[in-house]
Protein backbone atom coordinates (compact mmCIF):
# COMPACT_ATOMS: atom_id res chain seq x y z
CA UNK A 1 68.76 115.81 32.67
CA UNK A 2 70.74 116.39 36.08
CA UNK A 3 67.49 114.70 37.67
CA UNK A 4 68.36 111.82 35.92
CA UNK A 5 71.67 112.01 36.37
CA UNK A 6 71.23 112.37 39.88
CA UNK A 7 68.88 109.19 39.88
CA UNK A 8 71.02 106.86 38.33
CA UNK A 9 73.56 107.98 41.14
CA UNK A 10 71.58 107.47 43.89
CA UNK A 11 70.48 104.38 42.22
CA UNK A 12 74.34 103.13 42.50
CA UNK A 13 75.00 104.09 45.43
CA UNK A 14 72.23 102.37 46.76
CA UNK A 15 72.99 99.01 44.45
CA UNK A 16 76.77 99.65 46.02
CA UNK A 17 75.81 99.78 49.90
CA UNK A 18 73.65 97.09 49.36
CA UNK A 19 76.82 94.68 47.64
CA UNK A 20 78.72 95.81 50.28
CA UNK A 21 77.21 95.81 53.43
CA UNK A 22 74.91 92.26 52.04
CA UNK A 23 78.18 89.98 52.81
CA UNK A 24 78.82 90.91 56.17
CA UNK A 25 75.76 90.38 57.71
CA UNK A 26 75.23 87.13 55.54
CA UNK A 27 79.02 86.28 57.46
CA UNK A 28 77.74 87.19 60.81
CA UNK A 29 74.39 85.68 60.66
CA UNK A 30 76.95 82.26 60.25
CA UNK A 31 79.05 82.60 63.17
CA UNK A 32 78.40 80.78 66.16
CA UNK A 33 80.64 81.70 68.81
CA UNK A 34 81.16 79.54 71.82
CA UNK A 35 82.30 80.87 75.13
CA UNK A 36 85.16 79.45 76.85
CA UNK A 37 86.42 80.38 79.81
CA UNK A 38 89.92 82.56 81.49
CA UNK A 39 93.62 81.41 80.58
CA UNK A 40 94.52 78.26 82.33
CA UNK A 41 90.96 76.78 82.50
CA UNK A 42 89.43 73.99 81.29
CA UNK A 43 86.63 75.81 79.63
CA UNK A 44 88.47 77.51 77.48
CA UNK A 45 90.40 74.45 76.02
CA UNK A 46 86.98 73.01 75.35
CA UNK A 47 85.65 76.36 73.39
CA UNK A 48 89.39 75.76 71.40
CA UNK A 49 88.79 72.37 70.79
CA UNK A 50 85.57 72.45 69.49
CA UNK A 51 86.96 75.55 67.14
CA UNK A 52 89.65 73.75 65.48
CA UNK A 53 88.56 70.46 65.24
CA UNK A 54 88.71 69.66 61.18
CA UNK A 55 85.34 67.90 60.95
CA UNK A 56 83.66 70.91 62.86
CA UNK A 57 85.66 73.34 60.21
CA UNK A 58 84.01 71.75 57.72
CA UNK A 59 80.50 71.56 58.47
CA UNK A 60 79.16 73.98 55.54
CA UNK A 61 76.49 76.79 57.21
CA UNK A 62 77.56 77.84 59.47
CA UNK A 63 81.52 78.40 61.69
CA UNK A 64 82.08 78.53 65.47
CA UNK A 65 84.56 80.79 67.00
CA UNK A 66 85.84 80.26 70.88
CA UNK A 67 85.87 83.34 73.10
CA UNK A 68 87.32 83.72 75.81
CA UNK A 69 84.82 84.73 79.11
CA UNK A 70 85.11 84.57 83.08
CA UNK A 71 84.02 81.29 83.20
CA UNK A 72 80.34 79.20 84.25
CA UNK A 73 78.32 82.10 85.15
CA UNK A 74 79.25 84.64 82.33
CA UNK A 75 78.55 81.71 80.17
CA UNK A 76 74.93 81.39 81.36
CA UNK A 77 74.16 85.06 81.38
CA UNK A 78 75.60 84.68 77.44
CA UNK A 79 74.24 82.67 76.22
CA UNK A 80 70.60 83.62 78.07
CA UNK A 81 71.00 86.93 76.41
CA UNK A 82 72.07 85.15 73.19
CA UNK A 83 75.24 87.46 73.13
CA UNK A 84 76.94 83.93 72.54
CA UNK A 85 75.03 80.39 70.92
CA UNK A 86 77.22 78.13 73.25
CA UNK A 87 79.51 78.01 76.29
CA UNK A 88 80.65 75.71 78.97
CA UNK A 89 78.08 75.78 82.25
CA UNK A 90 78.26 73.73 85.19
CA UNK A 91 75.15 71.44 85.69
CA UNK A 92 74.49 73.48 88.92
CA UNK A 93 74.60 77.14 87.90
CA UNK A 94 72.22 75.78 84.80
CA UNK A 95 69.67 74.50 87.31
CA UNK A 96 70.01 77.44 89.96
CA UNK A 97 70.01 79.87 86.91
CA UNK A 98 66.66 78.13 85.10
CA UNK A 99 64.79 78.31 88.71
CA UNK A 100 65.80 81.68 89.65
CA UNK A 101 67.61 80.42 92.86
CA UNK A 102 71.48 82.15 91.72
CA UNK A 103 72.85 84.07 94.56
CA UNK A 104 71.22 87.48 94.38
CA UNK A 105 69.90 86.60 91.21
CA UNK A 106 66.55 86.03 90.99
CA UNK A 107 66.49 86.34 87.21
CA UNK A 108 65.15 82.87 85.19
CA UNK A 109 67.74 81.74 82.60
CA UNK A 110 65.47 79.62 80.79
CA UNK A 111 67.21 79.86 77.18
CA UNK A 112 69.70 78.05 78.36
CA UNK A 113 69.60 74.50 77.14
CA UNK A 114 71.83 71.74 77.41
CA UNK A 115 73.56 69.73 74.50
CA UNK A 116 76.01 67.24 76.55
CA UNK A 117 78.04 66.07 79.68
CA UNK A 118 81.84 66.73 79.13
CA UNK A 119 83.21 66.05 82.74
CA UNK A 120 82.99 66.21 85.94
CA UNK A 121 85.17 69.84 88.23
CA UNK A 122 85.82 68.92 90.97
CA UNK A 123 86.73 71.73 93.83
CA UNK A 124 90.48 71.92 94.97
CA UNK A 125 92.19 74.01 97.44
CA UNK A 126 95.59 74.00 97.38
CA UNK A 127 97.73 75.15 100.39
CA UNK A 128 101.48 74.95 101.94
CA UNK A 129 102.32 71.49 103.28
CA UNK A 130 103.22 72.83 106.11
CA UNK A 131 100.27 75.32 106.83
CA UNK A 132 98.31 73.29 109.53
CA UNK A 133 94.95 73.88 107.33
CA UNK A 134 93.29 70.93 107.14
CA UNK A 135 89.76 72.14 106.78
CA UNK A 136 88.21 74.81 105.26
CA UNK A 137 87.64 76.31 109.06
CA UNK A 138 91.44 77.09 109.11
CA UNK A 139 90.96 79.62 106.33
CA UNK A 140 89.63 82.09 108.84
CA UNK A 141 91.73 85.09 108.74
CA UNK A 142 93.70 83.84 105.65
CA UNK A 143 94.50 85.48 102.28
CA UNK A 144 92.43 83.03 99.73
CA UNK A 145 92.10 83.10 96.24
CA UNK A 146 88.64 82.75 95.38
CA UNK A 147 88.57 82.21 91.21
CA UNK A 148 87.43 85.43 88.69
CA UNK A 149 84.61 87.21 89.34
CA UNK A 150 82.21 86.05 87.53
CA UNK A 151 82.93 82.36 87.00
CA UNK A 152 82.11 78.91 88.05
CA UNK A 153 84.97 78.42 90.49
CA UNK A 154 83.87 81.60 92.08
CA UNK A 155 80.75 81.07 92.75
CA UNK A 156 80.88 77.33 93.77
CA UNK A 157 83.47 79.08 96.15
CA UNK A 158 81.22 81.31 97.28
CA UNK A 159 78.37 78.77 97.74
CA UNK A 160 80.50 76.41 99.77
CA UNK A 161 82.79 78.74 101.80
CA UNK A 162 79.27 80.61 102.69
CA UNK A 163 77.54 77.29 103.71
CA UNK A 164 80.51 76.85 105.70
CA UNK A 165 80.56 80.26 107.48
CA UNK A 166 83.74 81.81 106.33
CA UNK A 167 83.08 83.76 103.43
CA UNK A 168 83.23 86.94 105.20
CA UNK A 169 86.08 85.93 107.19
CA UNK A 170 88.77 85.31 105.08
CA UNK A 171 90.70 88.07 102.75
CA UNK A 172 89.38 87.34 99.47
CA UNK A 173 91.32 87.81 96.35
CA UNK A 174 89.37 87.15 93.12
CA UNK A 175 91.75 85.81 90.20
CA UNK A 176 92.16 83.49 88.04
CA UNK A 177 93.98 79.88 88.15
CA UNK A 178 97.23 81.22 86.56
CA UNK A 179 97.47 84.59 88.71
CA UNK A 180 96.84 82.74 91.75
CA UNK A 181 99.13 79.86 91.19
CA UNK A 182 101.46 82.95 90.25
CA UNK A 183 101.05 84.92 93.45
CA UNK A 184 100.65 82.22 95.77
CA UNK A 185 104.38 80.96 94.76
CA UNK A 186 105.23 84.40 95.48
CA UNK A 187 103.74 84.18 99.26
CA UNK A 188 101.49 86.85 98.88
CA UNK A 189 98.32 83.76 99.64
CA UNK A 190 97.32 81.19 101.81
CA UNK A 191 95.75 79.49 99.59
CA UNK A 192 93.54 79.46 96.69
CA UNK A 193 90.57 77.70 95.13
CA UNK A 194 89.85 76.15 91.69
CA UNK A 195 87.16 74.40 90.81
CA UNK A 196 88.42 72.67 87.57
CA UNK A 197 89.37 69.04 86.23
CA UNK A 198 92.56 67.66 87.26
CA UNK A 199 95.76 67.80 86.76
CA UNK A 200 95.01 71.78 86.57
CA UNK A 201 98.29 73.17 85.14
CA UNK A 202 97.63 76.11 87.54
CA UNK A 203 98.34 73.41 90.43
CA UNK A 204 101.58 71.72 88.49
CA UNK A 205 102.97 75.25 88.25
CA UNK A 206 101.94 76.08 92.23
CA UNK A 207 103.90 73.00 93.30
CA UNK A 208 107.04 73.58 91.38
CA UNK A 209 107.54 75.97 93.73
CA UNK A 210 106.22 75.16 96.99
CA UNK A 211 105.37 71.83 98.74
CA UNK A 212 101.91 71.61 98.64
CA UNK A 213 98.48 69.96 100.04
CA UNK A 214 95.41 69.71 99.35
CA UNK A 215 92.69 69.80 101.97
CA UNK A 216 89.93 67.64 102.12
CA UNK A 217 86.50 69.45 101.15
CA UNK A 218 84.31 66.20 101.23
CA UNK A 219 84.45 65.94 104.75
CA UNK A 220 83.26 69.35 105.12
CA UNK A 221 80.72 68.90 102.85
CA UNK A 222 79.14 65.76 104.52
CA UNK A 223 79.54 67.25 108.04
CA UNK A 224 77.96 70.46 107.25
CA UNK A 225 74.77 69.20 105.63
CA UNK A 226 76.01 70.62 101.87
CA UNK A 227 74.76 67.38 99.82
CA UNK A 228 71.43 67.69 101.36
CA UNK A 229 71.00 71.23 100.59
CA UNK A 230 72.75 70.98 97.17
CA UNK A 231 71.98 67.37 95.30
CA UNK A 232 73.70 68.21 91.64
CA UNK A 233 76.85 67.77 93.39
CA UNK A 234 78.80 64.34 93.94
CA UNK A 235 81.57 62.76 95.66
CA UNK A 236 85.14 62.17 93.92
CA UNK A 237 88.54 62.08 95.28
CA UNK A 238 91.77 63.69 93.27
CA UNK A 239 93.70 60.37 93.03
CA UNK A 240 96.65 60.32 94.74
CA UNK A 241 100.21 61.21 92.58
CA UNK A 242 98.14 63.92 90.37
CA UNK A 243 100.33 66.50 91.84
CA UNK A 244 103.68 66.51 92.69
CA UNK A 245 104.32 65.74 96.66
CA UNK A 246 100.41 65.13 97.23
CA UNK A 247 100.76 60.79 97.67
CA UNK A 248 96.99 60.49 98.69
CA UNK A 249 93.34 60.32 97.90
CA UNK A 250 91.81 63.80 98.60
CA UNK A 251 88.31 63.47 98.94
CA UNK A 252 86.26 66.32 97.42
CA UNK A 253 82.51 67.18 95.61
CA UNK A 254 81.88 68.23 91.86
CA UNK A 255 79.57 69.50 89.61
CA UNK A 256 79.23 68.76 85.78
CA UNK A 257 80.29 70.47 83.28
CA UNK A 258 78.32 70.60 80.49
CA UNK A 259 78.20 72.09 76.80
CA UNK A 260 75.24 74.47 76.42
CA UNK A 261 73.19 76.72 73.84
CA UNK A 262 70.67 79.20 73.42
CA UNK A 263 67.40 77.80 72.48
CA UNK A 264 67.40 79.91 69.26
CA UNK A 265 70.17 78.09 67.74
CA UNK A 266 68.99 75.39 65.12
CA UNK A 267 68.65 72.12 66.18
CA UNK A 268 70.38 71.35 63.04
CA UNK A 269 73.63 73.03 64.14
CA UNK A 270 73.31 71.66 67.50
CA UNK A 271 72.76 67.95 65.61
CA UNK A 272 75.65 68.51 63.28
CA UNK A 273 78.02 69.74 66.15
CA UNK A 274 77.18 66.42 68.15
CA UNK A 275 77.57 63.99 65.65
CA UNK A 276 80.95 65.68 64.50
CA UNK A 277 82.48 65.53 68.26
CA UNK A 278 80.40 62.28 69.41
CA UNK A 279 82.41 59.82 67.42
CA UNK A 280 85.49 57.55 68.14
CA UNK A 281 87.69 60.37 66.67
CA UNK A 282 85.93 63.24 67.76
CA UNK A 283 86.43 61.53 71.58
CA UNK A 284 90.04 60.63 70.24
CA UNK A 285 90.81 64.33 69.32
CA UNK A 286 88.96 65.75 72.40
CA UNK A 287 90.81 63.18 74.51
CA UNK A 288 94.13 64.17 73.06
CA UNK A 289 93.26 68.29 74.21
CA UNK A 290 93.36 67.39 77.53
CA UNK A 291 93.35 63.70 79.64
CA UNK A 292 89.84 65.19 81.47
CA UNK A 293 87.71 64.76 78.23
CA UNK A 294 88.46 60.86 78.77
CA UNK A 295 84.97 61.24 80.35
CA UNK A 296 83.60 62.19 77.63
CA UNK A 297 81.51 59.05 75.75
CA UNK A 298 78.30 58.58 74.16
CA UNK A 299 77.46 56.34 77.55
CA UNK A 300 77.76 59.67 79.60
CA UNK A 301 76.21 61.62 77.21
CA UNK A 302 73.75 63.51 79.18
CA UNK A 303 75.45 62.48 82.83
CA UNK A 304 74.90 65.16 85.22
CA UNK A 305 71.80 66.92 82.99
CA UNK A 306 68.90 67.75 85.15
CA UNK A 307 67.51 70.67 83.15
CA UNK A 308 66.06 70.68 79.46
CA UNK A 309 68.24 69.32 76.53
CA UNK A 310 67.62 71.50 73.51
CA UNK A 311 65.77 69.72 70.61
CA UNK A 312 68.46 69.04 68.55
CA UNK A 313 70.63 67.07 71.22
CA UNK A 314 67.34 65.40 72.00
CA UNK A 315 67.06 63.84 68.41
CA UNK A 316 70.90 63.28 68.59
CA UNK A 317 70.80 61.34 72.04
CA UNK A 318 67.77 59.37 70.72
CA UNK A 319 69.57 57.97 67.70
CA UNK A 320 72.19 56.95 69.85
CA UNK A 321 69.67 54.85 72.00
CA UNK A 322 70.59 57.28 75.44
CA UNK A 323 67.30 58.68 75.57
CA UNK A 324 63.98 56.62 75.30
């Protein structure tokens, strides 16, 4: 009798762990989480965006979930490892990463595949007016902000200041857009780095509090061979007026950003995701985040792409007539 007793126990306990446990990983198996990037980025508004637009809400399968992250680079080596199904790359770090050409990083990111363009980040270095740096030379010996470890503005800083000769030579501090903003009001920088669509509140809040200029990185760039060596990057100027006291043109070079996912997502959710956000009010709504995602268009769809796009963008992007 207690053998039976004991049986029909066990039997319920097992029928209970099973009812309970059953629903969370049915839950989990349904989130998608998309990785944005640090406070005061672009990225991150993107990963927000996408999160809370109503359409996307109610897309029945499956939910996405923004999360914050470093930036470009974490975002890659995420959603590689499938530790998150989307984030915000730039076009470059996707390329270097699926070829195994990252700095000191010979690894071969190659579940990384791209869904769409969303705009172009263009590199900015903000300084004092009335610093005398003009070039990226004049940083020598200067206390720089550099962009977190870890994310796109860091390492396209890296890349460039590098190609240039001065990564070693400056005092780098490695923050993000708001901290930097932050410290260099306080005069504890030189300078600092972002490489991020504009206006960049980081540089609004930097020049309510100092006069500032920007310097002009495409004339490094073309001097210094930097096109040549990197082709995924193009030429752009921050129109004059985008910041407060800055009345030109400032030449610089960006890279695209684009909105990737790990191959093992289903091109159904990747289909469904596009044809939510790709329409005159998903642009409206994605436009009304933040003025940069005024690039954003069917036309430029897969602007800036040079790696795969992952199947279900491909049979997106057909039926829209962008890819043959």
């Amino acid at each position: 009798m207690k053998s039976k007793i004991y049986s029909v126990l066990a039997l319920s306990s097992a029928l209970f762990m099973i009812t309970a446990v059953a629903p969370v990983e049915v839950h989990a198996a349904k989130r998608l989480v998309f990785g944005g990037g640090p406070a005061g980025g672009t990225f991150q508004i993107v990963a927000n965006a996408v999160q809370t637009y109503k359409p996307v809400k109610a897309i029945k399968g499956f939910t996405v979930r923004a999360q914050s992250s470093a930036g470009s680079v974490e975002n890659l080596r995420k959603v590689n490892s499938g530790k998150i199904h989307f984030g915000v790359v730039y076009s470059g770090h996707v390329y270097l990463g699926r070829n195994g050409r990252m700095k000191n990083d010979t690894k071969k990111y190659k579940n990384v595949m791209a869904m769409s363009f969303l705009y172009g980040a263009p590199g900015q270095l903000v300084v004092r007016a009335n610093s005398g740096i003009k070039s990226t030379k004049d940083l020598i010996g200067k206390k720089v902000a550099v962009g977190n470890a870890g994310s796109g503005a860091f390492a396209n800083c890296e890349l460039f200041f590098t190609h240039m000769g001065i990564w070693d030579k400056i005092e780098r501090n490695a923050m993000g857009y708001n901290d930097a903003a932050s410290a260099f009001g306080n005069k504890q920088l030189d300078a600092f780095w972002l490489f991020t669509a504009f206006p960049s509140g980081a540089v609004i809040m930097a020049a309510q509090t100092n006069d500032i200029a920007l310097v002009d990185l495409n004339a490094d760039a073309e001097k210094s061979g930097f096109y040549k060596k990197y082709p995924y990057f193009g030429k752009l100027s921050v129109p004059a007026g985008t910041y407060r006291g800055v009345n030109y043109d400032t030449p610089s070079f960006q890279d695209s950003a684009l909105w990737v996912v790990n191959k093992k997502v289903s091109a159904d959710a990747v289909y469904k995701l596009l044809s939510a956000i790709f329409t005159d009010e998903g642009l409206k709504y994605m436009a009304g985040q933040k003025k940069t995602f005024k690039a954003m268009s069917v036309q430029n769809g897969i602007k800036g792409i040079v790696t795969p796009l992952h199947p279900g963008a491909i049979k997106f992007w057909k039926e829209k007539g962008i890819l043959k």
